[in-house]
Each structure stands twice: as C-alpha cells, then as structure tokens.
C-alpha atoms as a PDB file:
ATOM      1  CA  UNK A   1      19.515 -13.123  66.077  1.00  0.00           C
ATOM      2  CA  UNK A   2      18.041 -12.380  69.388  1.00  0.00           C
ATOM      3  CA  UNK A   3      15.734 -15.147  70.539  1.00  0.00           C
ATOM      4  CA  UNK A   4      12.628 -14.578  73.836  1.00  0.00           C
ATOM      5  CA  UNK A   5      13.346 -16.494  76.231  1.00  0.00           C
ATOM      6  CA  UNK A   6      13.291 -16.574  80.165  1.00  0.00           C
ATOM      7  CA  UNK A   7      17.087 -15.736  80.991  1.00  0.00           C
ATOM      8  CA  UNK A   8      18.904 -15.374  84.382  1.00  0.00           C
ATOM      9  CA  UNK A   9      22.536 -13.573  85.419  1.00  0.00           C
ATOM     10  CA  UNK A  10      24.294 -14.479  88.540  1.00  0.00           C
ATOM     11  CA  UNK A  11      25.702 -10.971  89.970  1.00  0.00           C
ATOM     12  CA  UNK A  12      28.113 -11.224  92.802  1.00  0.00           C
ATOM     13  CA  UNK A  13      28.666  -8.467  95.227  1.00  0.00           C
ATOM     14  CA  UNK A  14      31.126  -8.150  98.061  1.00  0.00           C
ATOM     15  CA  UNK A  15      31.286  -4.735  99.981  1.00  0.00           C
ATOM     16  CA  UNK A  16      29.690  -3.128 103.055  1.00  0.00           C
ATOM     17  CA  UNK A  17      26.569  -5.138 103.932  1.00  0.00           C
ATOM     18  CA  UNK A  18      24.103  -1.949 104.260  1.00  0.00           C
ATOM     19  CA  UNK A  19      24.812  -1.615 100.537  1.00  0.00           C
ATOM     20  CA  UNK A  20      23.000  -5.064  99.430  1.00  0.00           C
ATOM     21  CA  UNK A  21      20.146  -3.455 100.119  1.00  0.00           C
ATOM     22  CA  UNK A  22      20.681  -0.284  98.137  1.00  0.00           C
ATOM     23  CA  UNK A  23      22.015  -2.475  95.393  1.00  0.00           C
ATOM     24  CA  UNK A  24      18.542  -5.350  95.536  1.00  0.00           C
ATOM     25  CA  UNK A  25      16.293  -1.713  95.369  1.00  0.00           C
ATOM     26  CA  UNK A  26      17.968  -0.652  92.159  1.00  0.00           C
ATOM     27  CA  UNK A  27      17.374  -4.008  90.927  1.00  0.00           C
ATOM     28  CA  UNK A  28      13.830  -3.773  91.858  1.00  0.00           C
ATOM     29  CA  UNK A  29      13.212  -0.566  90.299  1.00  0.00           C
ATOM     30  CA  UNK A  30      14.863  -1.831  87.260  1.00  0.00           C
ATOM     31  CA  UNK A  31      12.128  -4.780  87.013  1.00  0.00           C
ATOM     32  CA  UNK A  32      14.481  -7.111  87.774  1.00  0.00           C
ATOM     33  CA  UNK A  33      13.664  -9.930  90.059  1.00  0.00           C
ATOM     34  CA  UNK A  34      15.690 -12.237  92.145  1.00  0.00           C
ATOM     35  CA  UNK A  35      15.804 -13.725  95.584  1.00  0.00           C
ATOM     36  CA  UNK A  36      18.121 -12.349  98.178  1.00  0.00           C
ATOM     37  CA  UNK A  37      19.719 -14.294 101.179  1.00  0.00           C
ATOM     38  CA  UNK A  38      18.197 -13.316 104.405  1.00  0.00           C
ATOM     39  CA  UNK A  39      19.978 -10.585 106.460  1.00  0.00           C
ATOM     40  CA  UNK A  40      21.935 -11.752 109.216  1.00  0.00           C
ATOM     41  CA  UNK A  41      21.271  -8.418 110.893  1.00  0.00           C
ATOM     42  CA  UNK A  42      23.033  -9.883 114.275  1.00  0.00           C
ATOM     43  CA  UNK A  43      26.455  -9.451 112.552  1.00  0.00           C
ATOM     44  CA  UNK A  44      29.048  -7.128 112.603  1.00  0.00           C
ATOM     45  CA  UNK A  45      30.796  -7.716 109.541  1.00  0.00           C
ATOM     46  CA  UNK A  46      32.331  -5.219 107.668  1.00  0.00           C
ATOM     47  CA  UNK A  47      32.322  -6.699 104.111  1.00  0.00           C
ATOM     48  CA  UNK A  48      29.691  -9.642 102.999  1.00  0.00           C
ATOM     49  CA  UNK A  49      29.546 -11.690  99.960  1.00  0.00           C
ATOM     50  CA  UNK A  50      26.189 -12.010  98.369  1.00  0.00           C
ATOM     51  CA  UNK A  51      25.333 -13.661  94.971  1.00  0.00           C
ATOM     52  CA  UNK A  52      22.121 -13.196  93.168  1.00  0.00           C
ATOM     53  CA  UNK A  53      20.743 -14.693  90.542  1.00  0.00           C
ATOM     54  CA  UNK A  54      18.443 -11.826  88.572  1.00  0.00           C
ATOM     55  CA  UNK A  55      15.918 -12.875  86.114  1.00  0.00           C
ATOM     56  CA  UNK A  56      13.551 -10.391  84.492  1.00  0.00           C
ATOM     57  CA  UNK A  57       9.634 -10.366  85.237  1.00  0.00           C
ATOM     58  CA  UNK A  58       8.621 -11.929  81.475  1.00  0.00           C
ATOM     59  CA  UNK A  59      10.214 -13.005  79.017  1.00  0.00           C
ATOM     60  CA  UNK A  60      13.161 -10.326  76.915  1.00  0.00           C
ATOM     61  CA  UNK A  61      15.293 -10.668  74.749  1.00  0.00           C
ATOM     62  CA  UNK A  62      18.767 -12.081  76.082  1.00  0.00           C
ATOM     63  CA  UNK A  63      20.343  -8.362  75.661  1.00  0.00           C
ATOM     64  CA  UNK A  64      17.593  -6.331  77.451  1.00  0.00           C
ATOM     65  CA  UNK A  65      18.133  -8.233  80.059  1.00  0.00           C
ATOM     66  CA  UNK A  66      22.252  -6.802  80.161  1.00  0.00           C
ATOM     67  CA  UNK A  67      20.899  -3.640  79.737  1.00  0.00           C
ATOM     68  CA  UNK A  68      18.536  -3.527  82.945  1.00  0.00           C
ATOM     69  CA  UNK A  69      21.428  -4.813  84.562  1.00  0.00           C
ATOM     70  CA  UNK A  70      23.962  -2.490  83.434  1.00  0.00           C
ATOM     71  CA  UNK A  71      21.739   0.729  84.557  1.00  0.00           C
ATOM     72  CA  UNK A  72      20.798  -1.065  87.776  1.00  0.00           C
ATOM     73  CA  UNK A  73      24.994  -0.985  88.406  1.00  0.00           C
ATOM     74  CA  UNK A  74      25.618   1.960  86.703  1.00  0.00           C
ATOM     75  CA  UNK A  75      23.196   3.842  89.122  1.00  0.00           C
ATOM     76  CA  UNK A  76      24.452   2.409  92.240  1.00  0.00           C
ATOM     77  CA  UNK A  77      28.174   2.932  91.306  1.00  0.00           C
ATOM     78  CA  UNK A  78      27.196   6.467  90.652  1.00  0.00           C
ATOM     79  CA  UNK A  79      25.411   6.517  94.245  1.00  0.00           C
ATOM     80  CA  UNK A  80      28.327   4.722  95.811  1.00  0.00           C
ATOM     81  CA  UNK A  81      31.530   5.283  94.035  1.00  0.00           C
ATOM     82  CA  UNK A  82      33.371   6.087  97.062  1.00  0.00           C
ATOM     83  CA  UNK A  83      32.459   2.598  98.290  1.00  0.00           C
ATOM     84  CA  UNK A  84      34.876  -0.647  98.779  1.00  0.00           C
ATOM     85  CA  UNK A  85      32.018  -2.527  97.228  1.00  0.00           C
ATOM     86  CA  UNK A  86      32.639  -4.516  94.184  1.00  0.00           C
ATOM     87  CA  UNK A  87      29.840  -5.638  91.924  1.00  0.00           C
ATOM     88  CA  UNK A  88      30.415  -8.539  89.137  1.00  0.00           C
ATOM     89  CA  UNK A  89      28.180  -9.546  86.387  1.00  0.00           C
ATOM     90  CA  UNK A  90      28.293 -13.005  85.421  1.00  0.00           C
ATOM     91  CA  UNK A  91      27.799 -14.739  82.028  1.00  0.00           C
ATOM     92  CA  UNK A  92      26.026 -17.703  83.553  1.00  0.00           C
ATOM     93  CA  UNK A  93      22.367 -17.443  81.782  1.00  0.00           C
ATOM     94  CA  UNK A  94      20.401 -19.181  78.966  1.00  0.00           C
ATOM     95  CA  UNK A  95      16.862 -20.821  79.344  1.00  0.00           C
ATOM     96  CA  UNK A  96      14.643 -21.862  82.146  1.00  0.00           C
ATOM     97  CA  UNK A  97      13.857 -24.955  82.939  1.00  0.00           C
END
C-alpha cells in the first residue's frame, strides 16, 4: 500500500554542462522541485557532475513521484540522445524531516 508522504530522489547527472539546465527545466515543468548548484559559468569544462535532490511540490504518493521523474528523463533523453550525458536515478528517498 502506497502511503502520502513528502518524498525526495537524489538524481545524478554527468555530461555537457549546458545540458543541466535543459535537464533542471524539464524537472520544472514536471512540478518537480529541487535546488541546483550555482553555475560556475567562468569554466570551461567539458563534462560536470551535478546531483540533485528532487522533491515534489506537496505531498504524492511515493510512486508518482518515479513517474514525474521518469517523463522528466524520458523527455530529455529523447531531446538529447545523441548526448555523452548520463542521467541516474537514485533510490535514496522516504520521509521528511
């Protein structure tokens, strides 16, 4: 049984650092909120390392939250699929303190 609680995912990402962006706006438009590490927009790196940790606006249930997630990915991977970037979805969640 599915309980309502306020539940966070860590999602790692490691690609092209223009593409954090494109990834945090899917998020976004998912209703997904998180915070994401100020831009360093002074360097020249070709591949960053960014972890967020997403929770939803209210309350869900644990698996609506996976699902807002998934399409958030699914879309940019269909955007981006030519891209080095990899995108992980951790299992790290459960209530907030």
């Amino acid at each position: 049984m599915a309980t309502q609680t306020q539940v966070s995912q860590t999602i790692s990402y490691r690609g092209p650092p223009i593409l954090v962006g494109a990834l945090a706006h899917l998020l976004r438009e998912e209703g997904l909120d998180f915070k994401r590490p100020r831009d360093d927009r002074t360097s020249v790196a070709e591949v960053v390392e960014v972890t967020l940790t997403v929770r939803s606006g209210a309350a869900v249930v644990d698996r609506t939250l996976d699902a807002l997630i998934g399409t958030a990915v699914a879309r940019f991977r269909g955007r981006f699929g030519d891209s080095p970037a990899s995108i992980t979805v951790g299992d790290s969640r459960g209530p907030e303190a």
